[in-house]
N, C-alpha and C. Protein backbone atom coordinates (compact mmCIF):
# COMPACT_ATOMS: atom_id res chain seq x y z
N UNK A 1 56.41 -48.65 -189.19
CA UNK A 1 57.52 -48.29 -190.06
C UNK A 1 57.27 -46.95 -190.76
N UNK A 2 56.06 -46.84 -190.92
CA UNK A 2 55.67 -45.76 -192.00
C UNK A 2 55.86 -44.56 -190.43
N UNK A 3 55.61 -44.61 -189.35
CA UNK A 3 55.82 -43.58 -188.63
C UNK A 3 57.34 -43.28 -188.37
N UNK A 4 58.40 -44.22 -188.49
CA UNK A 4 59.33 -43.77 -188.41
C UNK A 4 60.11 -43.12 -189.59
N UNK A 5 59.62 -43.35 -190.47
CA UNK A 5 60.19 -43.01 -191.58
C UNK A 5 59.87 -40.88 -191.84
N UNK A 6 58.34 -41.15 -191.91
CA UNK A 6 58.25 -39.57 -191.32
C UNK A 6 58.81 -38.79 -190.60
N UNK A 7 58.95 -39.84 -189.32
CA UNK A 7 59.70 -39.09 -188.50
C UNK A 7 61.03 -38.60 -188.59
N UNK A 8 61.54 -39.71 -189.43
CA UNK A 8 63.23 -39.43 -190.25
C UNK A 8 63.50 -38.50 -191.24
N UNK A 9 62.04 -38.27 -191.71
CA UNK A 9 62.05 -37.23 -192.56
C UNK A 9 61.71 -35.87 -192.32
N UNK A 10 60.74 -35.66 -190.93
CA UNK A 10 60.91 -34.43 -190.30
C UNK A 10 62.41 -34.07 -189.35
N UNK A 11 62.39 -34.90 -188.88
CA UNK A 11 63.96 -35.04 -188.38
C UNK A 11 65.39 -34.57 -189.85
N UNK A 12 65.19 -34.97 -190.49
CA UNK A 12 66.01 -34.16 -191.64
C UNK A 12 65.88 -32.79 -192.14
N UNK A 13 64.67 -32.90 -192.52
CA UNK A 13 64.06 -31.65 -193.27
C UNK A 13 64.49 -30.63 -191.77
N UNK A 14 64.21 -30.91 -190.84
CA UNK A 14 64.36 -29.71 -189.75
C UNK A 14 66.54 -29.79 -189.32
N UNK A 15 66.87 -30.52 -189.97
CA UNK A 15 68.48 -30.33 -189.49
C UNK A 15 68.79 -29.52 -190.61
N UNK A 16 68.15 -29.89 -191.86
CA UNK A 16 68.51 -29.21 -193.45
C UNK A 16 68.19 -27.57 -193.02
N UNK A 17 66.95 -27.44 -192.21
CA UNK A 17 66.23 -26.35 -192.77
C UNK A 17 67.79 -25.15 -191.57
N UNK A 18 68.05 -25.66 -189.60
CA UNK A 18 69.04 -25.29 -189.19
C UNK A 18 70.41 -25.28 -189.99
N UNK A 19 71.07 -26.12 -190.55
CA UNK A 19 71.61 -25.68 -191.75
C UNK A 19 71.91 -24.47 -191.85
N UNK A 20 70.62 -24.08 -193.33
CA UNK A 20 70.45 -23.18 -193.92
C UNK A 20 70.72 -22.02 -193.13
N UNK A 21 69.92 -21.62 -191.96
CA UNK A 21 69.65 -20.73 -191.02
C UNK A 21 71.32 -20.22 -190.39
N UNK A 22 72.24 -21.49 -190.09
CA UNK A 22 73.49 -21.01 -189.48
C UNK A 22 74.43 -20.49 -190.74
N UNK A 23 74.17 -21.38 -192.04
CA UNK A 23 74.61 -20.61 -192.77
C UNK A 23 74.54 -18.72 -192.89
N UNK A 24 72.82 -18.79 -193.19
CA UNK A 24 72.92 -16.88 -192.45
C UNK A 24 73.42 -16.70 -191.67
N UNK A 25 73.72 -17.35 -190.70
CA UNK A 25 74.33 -16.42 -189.13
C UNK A 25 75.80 -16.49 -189.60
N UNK A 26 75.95 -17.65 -190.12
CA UNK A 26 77.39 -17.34 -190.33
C UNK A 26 77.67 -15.71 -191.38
N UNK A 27 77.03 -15.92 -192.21
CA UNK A 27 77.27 -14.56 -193.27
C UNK A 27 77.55 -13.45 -192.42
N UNK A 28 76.11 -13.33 -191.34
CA UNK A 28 75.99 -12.20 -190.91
C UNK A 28 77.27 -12.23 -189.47
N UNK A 29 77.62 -12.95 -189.18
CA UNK A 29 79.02 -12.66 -188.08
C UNK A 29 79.77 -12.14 -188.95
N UNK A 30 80.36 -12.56 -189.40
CA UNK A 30 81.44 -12.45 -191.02
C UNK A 30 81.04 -10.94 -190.89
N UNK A 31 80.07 -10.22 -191.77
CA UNK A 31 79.49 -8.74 -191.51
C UNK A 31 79.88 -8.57 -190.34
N UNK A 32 79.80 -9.06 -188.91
CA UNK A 32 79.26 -8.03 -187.69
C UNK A 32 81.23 -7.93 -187.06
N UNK A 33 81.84 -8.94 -187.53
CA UNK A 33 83.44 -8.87 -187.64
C UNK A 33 83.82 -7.96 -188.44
N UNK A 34 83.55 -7.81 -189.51
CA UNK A 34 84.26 -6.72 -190.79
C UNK A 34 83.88 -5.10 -190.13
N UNK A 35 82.05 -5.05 -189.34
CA UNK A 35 82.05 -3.41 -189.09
C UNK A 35 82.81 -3.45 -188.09
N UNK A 36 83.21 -4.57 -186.91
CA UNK A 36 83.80 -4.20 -185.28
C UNK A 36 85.48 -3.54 -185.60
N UNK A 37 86.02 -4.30 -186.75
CA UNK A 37 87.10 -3.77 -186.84
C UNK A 37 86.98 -3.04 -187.42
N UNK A 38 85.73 -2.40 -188.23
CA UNK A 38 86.44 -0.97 -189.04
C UNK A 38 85.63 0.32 -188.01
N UNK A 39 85.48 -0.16 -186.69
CA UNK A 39 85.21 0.60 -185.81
C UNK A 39 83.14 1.14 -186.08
N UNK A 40 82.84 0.12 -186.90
CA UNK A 40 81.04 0.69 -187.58
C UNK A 40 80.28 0.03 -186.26
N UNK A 41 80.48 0.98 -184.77
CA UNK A 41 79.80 0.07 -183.57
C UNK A 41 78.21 -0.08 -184.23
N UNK A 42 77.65 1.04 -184.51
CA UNK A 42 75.74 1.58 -184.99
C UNK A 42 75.56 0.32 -185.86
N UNK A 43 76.51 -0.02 -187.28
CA UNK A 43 76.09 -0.98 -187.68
C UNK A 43 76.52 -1.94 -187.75
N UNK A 44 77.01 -2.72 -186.71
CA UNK A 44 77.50 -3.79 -185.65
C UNK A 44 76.46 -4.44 -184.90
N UNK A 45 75.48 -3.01 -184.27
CA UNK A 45 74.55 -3.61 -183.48
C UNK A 45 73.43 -3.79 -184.54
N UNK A 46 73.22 -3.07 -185.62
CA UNK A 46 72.30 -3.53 -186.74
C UNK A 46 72.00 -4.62 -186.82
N UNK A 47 73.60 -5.10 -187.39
CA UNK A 47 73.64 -6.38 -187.65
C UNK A 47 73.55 -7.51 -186.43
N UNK A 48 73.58 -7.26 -185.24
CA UNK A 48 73.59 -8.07 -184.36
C UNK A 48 72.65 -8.73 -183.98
N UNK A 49 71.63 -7.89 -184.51
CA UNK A 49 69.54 -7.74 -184.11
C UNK A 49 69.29 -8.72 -185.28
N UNK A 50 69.82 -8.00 -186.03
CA UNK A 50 69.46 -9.66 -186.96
C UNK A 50 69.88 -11.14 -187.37
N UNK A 51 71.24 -11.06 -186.39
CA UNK A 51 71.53 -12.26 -186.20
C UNK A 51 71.03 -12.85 -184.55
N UNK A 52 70.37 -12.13 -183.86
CA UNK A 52 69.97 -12.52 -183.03
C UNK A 52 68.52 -13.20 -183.32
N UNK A 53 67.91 -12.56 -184.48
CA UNK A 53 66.65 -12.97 -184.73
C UNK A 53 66.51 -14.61 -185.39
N UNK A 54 67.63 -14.50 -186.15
CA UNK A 54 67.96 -16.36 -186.64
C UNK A 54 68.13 -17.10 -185.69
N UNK A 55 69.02 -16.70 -184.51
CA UNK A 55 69.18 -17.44 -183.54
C UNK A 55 67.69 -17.81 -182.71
N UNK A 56 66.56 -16.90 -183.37
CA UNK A 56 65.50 -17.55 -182.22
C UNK A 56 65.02 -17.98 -183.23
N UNK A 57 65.18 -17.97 -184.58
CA UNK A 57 64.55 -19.19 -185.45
C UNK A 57 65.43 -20.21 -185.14
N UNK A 58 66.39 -20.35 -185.28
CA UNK A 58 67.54 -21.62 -184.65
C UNK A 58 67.02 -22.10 -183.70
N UNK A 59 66.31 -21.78 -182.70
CA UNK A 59 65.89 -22.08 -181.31
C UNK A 59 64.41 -22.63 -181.73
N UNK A 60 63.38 -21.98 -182.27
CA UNK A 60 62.39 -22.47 -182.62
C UNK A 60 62.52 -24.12 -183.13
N UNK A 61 63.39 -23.92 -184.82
CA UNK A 61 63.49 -25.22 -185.11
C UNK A 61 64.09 -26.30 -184.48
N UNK A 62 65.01 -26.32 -183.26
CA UNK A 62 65.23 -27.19 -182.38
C UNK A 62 64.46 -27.68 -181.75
N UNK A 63 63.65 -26.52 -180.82
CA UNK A 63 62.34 -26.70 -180.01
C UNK A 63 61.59 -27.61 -181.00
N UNK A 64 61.27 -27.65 -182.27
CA UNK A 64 59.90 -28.37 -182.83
C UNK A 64 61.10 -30.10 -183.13
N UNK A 65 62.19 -30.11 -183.04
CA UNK A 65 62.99 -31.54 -183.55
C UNK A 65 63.72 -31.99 -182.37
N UNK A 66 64.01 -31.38 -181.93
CA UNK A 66 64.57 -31.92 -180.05
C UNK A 66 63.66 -33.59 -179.44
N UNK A 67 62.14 -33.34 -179.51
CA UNK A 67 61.85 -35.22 -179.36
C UNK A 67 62.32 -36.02 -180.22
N UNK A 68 62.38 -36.14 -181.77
CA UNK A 68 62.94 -36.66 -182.97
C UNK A 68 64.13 -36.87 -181.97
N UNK A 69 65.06 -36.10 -182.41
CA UNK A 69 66.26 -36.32 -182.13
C UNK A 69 66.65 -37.25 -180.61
N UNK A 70 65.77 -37.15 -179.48
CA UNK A 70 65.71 -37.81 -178.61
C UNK A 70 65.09 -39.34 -178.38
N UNK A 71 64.43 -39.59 -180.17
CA UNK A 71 64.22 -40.33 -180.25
C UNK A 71 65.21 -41.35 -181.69
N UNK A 72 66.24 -40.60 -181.71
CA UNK A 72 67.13 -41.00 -182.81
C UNK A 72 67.41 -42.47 -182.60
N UNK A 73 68.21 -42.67 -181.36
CA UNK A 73 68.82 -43.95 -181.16
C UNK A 73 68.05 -45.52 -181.88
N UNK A 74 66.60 -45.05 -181.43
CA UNK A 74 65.58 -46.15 -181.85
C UNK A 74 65.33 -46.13 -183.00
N UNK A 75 65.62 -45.22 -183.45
CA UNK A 75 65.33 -44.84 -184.80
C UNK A 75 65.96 -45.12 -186.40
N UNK A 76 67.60 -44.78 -185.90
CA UNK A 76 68.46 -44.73 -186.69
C UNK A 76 68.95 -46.13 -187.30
N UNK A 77 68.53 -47.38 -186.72
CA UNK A 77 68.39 -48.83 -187.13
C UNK A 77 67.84 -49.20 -188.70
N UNK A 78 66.41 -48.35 -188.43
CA UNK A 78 65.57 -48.54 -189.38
C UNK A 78 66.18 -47.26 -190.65
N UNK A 79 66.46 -46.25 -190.54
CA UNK A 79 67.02 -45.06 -191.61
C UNK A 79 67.24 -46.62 -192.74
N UNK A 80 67.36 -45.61 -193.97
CA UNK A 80 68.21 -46.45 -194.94
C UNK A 80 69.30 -46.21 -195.22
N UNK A 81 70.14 -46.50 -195.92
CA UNK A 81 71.57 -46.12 -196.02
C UNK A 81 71.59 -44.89 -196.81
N UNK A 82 70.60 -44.84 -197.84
CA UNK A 82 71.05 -43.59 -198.41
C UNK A 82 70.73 -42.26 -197.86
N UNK A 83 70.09 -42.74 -197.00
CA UNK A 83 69.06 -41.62 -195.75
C UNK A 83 70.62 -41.11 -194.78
N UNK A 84 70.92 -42.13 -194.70
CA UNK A 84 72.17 -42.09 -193.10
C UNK A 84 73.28 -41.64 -193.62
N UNK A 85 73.89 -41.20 -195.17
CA UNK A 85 74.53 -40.61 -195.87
C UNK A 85 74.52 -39.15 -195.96
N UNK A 86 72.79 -39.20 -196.05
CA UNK A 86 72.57 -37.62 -196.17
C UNK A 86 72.64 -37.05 -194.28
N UNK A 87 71.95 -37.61 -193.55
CA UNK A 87 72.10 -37.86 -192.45
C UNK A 87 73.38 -36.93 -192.00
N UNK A 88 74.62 -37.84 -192.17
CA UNK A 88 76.09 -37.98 -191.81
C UNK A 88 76.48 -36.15 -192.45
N UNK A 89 76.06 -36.48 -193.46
CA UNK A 89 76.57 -35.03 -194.45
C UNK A 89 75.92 -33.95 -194.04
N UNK A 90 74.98 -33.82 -193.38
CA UNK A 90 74.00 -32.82 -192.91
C UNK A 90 74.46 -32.14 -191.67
N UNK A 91 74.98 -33.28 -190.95
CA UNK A 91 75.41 -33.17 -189.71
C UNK A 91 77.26 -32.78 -189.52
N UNK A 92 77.74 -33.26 -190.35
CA UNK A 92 79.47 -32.53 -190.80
C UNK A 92 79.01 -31.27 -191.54
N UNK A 93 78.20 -31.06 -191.97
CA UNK A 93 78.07 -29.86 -192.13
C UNK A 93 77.65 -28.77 -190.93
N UNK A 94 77.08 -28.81 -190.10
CA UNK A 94 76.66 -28.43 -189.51
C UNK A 94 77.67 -28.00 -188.54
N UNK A 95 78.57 -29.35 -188.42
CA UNK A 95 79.74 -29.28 -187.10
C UNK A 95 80.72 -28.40 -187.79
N UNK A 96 80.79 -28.03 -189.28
CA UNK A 96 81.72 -27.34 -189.52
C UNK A 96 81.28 -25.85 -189.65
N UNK A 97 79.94 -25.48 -190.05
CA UNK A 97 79.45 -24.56 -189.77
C UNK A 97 79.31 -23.71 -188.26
N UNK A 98 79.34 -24.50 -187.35
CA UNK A 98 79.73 -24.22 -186.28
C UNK A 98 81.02 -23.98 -184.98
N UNK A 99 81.80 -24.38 -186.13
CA UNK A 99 82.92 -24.64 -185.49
C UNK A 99 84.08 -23.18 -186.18
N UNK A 100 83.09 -22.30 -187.62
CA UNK A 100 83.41 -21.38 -187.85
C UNK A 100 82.74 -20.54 -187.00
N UNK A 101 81.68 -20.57 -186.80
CA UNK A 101 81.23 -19.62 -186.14
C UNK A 101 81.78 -19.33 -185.01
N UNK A 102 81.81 -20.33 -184.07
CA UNK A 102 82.84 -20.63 -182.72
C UNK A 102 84.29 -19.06 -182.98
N UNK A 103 84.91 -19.17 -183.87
CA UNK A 103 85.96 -18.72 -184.64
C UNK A 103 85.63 -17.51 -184.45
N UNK A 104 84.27 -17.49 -185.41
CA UNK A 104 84.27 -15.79 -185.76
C UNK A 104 83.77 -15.02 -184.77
N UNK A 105 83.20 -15.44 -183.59
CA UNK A 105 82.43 -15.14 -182.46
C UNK A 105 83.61 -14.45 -181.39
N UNK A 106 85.02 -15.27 -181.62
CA UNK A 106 85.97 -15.45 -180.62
C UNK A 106 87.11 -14.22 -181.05
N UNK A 107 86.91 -14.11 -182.71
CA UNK A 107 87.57 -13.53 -183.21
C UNK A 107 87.36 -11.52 -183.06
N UNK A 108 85.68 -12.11 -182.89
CA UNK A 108 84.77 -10.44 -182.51
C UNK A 108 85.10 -10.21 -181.38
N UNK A 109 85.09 -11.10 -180.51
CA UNK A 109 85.42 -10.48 -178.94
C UNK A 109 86.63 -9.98 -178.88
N UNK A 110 87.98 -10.54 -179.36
CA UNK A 110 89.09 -10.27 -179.48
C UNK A 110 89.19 -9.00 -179.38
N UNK A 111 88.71 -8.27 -181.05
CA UNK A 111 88.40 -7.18 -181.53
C UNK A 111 88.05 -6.05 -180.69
N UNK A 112 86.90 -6.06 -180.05
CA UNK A 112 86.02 -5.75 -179.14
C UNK A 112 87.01 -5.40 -177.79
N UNK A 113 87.75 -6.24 -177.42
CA UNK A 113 88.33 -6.17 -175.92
C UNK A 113 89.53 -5.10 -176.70
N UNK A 114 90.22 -5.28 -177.14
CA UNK A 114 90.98 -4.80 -177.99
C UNK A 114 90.68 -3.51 -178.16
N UNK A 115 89.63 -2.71 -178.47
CA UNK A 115 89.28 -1.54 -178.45
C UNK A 115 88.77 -1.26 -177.17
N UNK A 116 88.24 -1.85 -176.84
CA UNK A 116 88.01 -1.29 -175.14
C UNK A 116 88.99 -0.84 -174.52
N UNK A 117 90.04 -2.01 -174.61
CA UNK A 117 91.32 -1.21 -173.94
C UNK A 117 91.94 -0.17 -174.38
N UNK A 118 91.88 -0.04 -175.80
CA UNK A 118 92.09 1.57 -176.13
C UNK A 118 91.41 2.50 -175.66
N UNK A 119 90.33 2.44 -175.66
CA UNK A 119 89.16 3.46 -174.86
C UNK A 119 89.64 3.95 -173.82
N UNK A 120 89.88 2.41 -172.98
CA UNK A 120 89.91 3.13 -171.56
C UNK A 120 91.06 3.42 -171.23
N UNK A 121 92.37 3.06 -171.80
CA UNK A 121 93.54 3.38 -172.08
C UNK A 121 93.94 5.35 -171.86
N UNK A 122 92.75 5.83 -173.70
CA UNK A 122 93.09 7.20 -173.69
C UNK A 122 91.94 7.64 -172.32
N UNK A 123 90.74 7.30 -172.25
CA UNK A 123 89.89 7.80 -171.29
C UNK A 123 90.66 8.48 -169.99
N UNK A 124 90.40 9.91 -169.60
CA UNK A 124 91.16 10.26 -168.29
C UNK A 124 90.32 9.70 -167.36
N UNK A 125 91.53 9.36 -166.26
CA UNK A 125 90.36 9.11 -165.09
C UNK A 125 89.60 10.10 -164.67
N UNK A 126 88.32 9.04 -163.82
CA UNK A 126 87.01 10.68 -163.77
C UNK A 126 87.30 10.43 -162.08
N UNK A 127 87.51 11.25 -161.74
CA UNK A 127 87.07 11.47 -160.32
C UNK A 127 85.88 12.21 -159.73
N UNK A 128 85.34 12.35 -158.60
CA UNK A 128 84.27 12.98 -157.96
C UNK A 128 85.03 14.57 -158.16
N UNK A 129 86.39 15.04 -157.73
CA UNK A 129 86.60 15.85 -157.82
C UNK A 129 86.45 17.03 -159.24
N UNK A 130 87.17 15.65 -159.61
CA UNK A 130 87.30 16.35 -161.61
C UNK A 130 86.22 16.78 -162.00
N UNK A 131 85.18 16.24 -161.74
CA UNK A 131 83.50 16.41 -161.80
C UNK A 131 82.98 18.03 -161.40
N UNK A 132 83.27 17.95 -159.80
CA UNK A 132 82.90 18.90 -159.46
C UNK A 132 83.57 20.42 -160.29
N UNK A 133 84.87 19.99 -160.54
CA UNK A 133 85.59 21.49 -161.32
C UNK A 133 85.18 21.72 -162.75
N UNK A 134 85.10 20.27 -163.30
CA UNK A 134 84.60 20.42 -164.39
C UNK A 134 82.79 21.46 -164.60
N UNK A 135 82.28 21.38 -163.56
CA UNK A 135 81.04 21.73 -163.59
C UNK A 135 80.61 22.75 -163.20
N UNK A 136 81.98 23.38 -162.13
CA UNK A 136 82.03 24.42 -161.14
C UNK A 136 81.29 24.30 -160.12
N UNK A 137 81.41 23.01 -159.61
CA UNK A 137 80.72 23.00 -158.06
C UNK A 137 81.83 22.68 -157.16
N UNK A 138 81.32 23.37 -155.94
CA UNK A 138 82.52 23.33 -154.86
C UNK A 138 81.32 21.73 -154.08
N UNK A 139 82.71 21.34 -153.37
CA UNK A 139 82.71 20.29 -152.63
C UNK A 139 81.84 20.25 -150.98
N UNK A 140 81.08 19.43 -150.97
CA UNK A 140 79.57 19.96 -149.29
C UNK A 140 80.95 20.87 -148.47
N UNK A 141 79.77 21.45 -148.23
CA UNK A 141 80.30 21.69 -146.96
C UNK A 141 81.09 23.12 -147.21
N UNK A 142 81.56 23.53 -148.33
CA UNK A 142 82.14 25.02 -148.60
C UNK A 142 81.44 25.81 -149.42
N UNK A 143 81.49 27.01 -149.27
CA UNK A 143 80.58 27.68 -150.31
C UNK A 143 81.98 28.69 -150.83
């Protein structure tokens, strides 16, 4: 009993601690949305490096709670109720924390495609030719 209970409690402490962590990522999308539309690409990718870096703490703390959690089913019998409360709340949190992110992720690409097509919109087409005049080279074969 006393091992499962630890285990319920590393198993928490590590959903609390992901949590916390998506909370930053969430902040920092939020940021990496506000520079895409005000066109700040340099500190877009700033910010991207460092939400990529939570994401491999996100990944770490899964990696160390992934058996826990695979061992939930057997587990979750014994929890106590006030445990399976916090439990429940940890975990709606989480689904809602993620389900913004989902959002703001979808909302950046939007953005993103959105200016691309302006890009390539004004962009002239490049041809091999355009190239060569642009540069003043004649085409093989003529001098």
């Amino acid at each position: 009993m006393a091992d499962v209970r630890a285990d319920v409690d590393t198993l928490l402490a590590g959903l609390k601690e992901e949590l916390e962590a998506y909370r930053k990522v969430e902040a920092i999308s939020a940021d990496e949305l506000r520079l895409v539309k005000e066109a700040e690409l340099e500190k877009a990718t700033a910010v991207l490096a460092k939400k990529q870096e939570l994401l491999g703490t996100i990944a770490g703390i899964e990696e160390r709670i992934r058996p826990l959690k695979m061992k939930w089913s057997e587990m979750k019998d014994l929890v106590p109720a006030d445990l399976k409360m916090t439990f429940q709340s940890t975990l709606g949190e989480l689904s809602t924390i993620l389900e913004r992110l989902i959002s703001l992720e979808r909302e950046t690409e939007e953005v993103l495609s959105g200016q691309i097509a302006v890009v390539r919109k004004a962009a002239p087409s490049v041809s091999a030719d355009n190239v060569r005049k642009a540069y003043g080279v004649k085409p093989e074969g003529k001098k």
